[in-house]
Structure formats: structure tokens, C-alpha cells
N, C-alpha and C. Protein backbone atom coordinates (compact mmCIF):
# COMPACT_ATOMS: atom_id res chain seq x y z
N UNK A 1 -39.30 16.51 10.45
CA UNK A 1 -39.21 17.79 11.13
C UNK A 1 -40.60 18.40 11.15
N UNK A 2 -41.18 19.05 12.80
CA UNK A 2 -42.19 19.39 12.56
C UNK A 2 -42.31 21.20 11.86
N UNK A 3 -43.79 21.10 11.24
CA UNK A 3 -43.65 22.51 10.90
C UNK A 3 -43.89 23.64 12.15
N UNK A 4 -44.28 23.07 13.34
CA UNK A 4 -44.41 23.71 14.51
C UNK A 4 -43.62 24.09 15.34
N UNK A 5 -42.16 24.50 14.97
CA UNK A 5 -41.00 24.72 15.34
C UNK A 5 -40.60 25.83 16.25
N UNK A 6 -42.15 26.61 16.55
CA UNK A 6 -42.00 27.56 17.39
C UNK A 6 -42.71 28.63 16.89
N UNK A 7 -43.18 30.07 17.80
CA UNK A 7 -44.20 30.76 17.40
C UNK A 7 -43.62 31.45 15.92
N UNK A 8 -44.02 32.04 15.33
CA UNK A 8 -44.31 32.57 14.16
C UNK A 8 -43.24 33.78 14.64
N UNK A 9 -42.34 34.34 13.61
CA UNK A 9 -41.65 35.99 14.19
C UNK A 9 -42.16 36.50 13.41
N UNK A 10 -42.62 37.48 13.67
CA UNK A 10 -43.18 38.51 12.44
C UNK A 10 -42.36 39.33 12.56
N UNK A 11 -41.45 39.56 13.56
CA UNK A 11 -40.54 40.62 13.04
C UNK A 11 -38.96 40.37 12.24
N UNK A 12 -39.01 39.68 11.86
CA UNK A 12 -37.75 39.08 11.02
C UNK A 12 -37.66 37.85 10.71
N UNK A 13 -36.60 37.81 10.28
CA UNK A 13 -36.52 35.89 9.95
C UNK A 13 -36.26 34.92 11.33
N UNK A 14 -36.88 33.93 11.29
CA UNK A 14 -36.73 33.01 12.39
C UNK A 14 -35.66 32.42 12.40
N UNK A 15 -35.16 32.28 14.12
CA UNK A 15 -33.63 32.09 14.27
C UNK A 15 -33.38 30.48 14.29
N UNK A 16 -32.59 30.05 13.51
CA UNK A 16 -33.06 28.45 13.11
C UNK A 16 -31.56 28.23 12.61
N UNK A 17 -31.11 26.81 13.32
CA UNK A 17 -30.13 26.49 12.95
C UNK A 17 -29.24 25.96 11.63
N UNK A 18 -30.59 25.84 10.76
CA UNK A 18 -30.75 25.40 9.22
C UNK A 18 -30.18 26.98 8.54
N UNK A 19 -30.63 27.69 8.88
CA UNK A 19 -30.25 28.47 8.37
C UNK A 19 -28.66 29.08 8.58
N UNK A 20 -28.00 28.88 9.80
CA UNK A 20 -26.99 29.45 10.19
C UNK A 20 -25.83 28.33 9.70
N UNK A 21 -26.29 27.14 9.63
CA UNK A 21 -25.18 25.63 8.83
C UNK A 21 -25.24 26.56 7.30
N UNK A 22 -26.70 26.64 6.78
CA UNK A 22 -26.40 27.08 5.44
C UNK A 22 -25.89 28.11 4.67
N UNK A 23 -25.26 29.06 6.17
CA UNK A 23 -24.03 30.14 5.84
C UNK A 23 -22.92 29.42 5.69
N UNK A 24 -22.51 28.51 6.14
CA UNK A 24 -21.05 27.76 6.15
C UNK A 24 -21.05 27.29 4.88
N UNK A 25 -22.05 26.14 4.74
CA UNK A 25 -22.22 24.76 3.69
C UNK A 25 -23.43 24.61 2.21
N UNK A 26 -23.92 25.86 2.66
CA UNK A 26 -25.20 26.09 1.34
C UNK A 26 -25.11 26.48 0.46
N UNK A 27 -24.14 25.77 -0.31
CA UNK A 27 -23.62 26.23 -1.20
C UNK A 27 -22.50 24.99 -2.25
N UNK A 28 -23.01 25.33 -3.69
CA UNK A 28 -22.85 23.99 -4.49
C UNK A 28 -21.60 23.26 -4.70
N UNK A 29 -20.11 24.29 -4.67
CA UNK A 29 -19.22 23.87 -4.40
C UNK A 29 -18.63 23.55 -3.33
N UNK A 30 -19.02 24.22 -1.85
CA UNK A 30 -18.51 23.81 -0.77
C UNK A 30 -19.27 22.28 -0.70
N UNK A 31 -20.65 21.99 -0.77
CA UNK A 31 -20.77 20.90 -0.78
C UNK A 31 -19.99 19.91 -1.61
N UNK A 32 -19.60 19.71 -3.00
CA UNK A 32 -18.65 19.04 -3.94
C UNK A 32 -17.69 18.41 -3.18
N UNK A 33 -16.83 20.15 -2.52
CA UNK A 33 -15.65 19.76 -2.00
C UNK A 33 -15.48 18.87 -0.62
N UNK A 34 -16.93 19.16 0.23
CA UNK A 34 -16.70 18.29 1.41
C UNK A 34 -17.55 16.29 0.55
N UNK A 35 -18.17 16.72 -0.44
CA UNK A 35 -18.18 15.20 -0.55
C UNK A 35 -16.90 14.36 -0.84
N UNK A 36 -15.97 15.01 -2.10
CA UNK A 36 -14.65 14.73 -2.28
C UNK A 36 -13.40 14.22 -1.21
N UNK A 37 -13.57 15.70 -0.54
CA UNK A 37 -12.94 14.91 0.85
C UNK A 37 -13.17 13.96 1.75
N UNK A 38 -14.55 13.63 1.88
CA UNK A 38 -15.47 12.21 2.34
C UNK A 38 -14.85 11.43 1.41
N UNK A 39 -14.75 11.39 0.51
CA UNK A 39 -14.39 10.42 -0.25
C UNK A 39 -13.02 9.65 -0.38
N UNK A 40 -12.03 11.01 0.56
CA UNK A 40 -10.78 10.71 0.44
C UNK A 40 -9.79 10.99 -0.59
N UNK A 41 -10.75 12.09 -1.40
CA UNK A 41 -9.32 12.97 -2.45
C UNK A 41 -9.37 14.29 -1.49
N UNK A 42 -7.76 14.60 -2.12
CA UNK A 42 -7.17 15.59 -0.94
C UNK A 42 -6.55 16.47 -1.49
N UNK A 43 -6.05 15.87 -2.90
CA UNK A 43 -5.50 17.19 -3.41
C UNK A 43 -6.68 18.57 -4.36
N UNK A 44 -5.67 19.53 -4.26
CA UNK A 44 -6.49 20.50 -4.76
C UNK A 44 -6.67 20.41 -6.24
N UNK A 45 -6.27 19.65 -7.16
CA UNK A 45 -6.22 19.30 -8.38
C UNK A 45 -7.07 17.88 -8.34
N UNK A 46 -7.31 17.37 -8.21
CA UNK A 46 -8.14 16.20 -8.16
C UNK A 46 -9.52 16.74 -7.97
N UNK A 47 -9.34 17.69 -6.51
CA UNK A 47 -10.97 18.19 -6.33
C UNK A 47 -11.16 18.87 -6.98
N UNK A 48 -10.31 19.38 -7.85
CA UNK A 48 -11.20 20.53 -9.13
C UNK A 48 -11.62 19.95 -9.96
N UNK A 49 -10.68 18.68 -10.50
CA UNK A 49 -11.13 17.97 -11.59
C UNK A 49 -12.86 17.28 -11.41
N UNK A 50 -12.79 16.65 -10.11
CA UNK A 50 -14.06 16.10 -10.00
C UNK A 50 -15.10 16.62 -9.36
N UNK A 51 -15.03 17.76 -9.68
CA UNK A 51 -16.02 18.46 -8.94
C UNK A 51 -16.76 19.52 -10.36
N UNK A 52 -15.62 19.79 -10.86
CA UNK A 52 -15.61 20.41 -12.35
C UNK A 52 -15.88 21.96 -11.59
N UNK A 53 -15.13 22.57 -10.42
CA UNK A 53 -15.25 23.97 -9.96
C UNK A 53 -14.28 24.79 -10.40
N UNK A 54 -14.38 25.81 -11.10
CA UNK A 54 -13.20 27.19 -11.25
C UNK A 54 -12.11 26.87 -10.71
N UNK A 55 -11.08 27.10 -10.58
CA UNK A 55 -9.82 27.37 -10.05
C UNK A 55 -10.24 28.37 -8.90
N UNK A 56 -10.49 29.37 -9.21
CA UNK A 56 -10.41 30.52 -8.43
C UNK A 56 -11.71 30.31 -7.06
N UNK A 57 -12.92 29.87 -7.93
CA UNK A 57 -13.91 29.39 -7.07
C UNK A 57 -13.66 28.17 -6.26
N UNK A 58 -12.84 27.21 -6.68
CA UNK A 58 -12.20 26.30 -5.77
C UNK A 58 -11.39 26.83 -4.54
N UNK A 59 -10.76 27.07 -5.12
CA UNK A 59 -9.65 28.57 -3.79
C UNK A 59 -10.43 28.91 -2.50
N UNK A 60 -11.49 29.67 -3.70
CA UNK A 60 -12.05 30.46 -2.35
C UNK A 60 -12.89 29.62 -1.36
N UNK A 61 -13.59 28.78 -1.90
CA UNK A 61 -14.43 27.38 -0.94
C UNK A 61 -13.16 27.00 0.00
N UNK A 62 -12.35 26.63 -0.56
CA UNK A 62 -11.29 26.26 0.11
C UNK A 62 -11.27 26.88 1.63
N UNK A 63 -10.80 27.89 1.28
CA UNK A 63 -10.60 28.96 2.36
C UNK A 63 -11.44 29.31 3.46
N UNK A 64 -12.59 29.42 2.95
CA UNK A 64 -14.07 29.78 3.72
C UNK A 64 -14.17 28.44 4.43
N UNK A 65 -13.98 26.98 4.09
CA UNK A 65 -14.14 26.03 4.74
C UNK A 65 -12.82 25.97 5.80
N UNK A 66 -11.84 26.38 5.64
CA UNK A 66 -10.48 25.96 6.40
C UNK A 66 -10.93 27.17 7.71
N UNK A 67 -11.62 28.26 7.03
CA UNK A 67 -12.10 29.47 7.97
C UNK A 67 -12.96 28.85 9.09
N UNK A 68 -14.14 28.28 8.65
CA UNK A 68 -15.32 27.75 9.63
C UNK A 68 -14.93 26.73 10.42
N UNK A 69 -13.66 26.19 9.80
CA UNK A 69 -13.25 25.15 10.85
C UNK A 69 -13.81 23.83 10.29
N UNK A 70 -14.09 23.52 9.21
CA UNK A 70 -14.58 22.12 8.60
C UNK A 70 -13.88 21.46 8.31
N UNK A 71 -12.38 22.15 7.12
CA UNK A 71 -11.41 21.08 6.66
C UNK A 71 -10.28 21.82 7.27
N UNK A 72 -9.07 21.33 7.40
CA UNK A 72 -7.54 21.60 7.63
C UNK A 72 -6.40 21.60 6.16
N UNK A 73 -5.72 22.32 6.50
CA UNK A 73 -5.03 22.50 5.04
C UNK A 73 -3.37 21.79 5.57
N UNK A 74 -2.80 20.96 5.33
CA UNK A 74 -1.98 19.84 5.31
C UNK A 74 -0.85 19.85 4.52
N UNK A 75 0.22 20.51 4.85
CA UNK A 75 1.48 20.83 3.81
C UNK A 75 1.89 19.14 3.55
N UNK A 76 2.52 19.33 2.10
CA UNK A 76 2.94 17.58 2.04
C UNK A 76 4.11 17.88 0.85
N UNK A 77 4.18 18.87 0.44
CA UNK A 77 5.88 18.71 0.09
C UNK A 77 6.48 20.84 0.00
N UNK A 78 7.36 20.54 0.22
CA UNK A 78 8.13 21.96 0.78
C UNK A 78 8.48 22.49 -0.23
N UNK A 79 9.34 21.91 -1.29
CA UNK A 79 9.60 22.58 -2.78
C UNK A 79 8.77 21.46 -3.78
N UNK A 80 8.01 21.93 -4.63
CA UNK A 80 7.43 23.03 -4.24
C UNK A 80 6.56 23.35 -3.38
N UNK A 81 6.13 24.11 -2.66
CA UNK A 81 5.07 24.19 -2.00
C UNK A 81 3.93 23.52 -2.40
N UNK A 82 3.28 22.39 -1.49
CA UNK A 82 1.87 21.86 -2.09
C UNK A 82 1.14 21.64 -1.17
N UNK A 83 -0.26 21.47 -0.93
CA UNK A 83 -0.84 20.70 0.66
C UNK A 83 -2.36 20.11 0.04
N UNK A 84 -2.50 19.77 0.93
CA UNK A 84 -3.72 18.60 1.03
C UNK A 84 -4.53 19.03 1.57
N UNK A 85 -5.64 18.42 1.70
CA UNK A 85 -6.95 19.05 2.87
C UNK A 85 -7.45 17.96 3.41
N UNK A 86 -7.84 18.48 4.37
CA UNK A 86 -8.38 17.08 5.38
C UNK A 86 -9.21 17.55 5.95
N UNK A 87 -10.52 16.60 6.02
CA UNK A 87 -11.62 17.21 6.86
C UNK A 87 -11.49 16.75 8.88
N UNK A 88 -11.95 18.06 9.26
CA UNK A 88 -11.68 18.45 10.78
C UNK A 88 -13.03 17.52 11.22
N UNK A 89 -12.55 17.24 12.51
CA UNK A 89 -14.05 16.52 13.05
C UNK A 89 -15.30 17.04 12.66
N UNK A 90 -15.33 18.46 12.79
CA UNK A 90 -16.49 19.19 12.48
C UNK A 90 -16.76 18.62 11.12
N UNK A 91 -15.77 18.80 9.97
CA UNK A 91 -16.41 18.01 8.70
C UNK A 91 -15.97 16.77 8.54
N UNK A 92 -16.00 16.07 9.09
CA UNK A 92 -16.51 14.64 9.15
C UNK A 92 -17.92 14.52 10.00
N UNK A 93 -18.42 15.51 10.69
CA UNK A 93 -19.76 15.48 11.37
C UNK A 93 -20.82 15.64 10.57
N UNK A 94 -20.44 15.99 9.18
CA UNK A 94 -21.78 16.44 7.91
C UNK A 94 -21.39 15.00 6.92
N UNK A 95 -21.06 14.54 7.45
CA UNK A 95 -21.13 13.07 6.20
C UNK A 95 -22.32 12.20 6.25
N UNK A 96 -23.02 12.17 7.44
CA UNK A 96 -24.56 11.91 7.18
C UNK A 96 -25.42 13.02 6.83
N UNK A 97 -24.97 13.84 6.72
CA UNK A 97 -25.97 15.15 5.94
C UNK A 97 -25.67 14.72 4.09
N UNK A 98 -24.36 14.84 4.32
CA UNK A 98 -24.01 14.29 2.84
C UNK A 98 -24.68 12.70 2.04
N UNK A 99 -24.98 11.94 2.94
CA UNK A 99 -24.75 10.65 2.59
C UNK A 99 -26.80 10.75 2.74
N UNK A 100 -27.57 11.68 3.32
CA UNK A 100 -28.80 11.83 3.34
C UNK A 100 -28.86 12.96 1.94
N UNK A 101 -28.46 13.74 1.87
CA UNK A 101 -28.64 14.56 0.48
C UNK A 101 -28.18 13.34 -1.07
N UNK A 102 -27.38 12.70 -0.67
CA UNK A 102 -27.47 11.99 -1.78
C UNK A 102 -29.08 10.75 -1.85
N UNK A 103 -28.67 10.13 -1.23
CA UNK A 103 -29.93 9.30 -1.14
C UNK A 103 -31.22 10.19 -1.77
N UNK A 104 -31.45 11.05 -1.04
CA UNK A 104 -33.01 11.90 -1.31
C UNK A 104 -32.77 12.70 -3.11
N UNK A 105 -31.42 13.03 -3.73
CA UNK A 105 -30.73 13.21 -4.96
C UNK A 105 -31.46 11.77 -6.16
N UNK A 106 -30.93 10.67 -5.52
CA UNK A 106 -30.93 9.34 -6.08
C UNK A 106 -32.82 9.17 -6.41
N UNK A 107 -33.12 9.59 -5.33
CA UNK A 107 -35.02 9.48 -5.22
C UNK A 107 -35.62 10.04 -5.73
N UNK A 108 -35.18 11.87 -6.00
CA UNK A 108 -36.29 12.64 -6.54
C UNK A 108 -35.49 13.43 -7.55
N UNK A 109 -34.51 13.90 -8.04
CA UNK A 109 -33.99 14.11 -9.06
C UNK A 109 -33.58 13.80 -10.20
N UNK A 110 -34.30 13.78 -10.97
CA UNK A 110 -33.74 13.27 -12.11
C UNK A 110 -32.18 13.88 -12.69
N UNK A 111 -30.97 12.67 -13.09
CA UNK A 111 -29.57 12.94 -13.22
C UNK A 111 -29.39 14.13 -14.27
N UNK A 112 -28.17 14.76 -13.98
CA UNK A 112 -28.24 16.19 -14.99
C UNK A 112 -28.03 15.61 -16.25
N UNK A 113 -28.01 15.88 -17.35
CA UNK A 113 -26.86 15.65 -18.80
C UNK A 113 -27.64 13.98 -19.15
């Protein structure tokens, strides 16, 4: 990407599409949860487990993603109430964003713990 992306704004922040994805997705658990679902876990107990996110902070990613239109929420049994999530074309369209954040992870980060 060049750094010449267009004149300079001095009057505010520059209008850039990096920035407007990273209202949806910039953020450590929404990312978790759309790798998980790349991955093909669906329930909401699985993605907490492997993601290691809050309950409550899981929820709310949840939501904010089903909001933007990334994943779909998928009833799969009636009593009791339970559902699944499934990622919408739109999030299946960030799995090479995902699959490039890991790679460049693997290269220059050293692993946590």
C-alpha cells in the first residue's frame, strides 16, 4: 500500500476505508469470533471456550456482528431455545484478511504465554 494515498486533510481525519472496516472488525474479540466461525465452530459455547471471551463480551460481539451484517444467527433447537452462527457472505469475504493477519502474527510476533 502506497503512503501516497491522496492529499494530506488537515482538516480532520482522512476518509479511508481501513478505517471505516475497523469500526465493524477492529477489535480483539470480534476478530476471535469471525476466525472461529472460519473455522467452522458455531456454537456460542465453543466460541467462548476458544476464544477465552466473557460471556457478556461474547454476547455483545455477537450482536454488533449479526448487526453489520457479517454473521447470521441460526435457531437449531426450539426447547430449549439455542442457535448457531454462521458467517454471511460479507463474513466469509474477511477470511483472507484473517488468513493474512495470521501469517504476518506467525512472522513478527512473538507467541503470548
Amino acid at each position: 500500500m502506497s503512503q501516497d494515498s491522496g492529499p494530506t486533510n488537515l482538516g480532520g481525519p482522512r476518509v479511508c476505508p481501513i478505517a471505516d472496516a475497523l469500526t465493524v472488525v477492529g477489535e480483539r474479540w470480534s476478530l476471535l469470533v469471525l476466525r472461529e466461525l472460519d473455522f467452522g465452530v458455531h456454537r456460542f459455547s465453543d466460541i467462548q471456550v476458544n476464544t477465552g471471551a466473557p460471556r457478556e463480551t461474547l454476547a455483545l460481539r455477537l450482536k454488533r456482528l449479526e448487526d453489520a451484517g457479517l454473521i447470521e444467527r441460526r435457531q437449531y433447537s426450539a426447547r430449549p431455545p439455542r442457535a448457531e452462527y454462521h458467517l454471511t457472505e460479507s463474513g466469509r469475504d474477511i477470511a483472507p484478511v484473517l488468513a493474512a493477519l495470521r501469517r504476518w502474527g506467525e512472522r513478527h510476533v512473538a507467541p503470548v504465554g
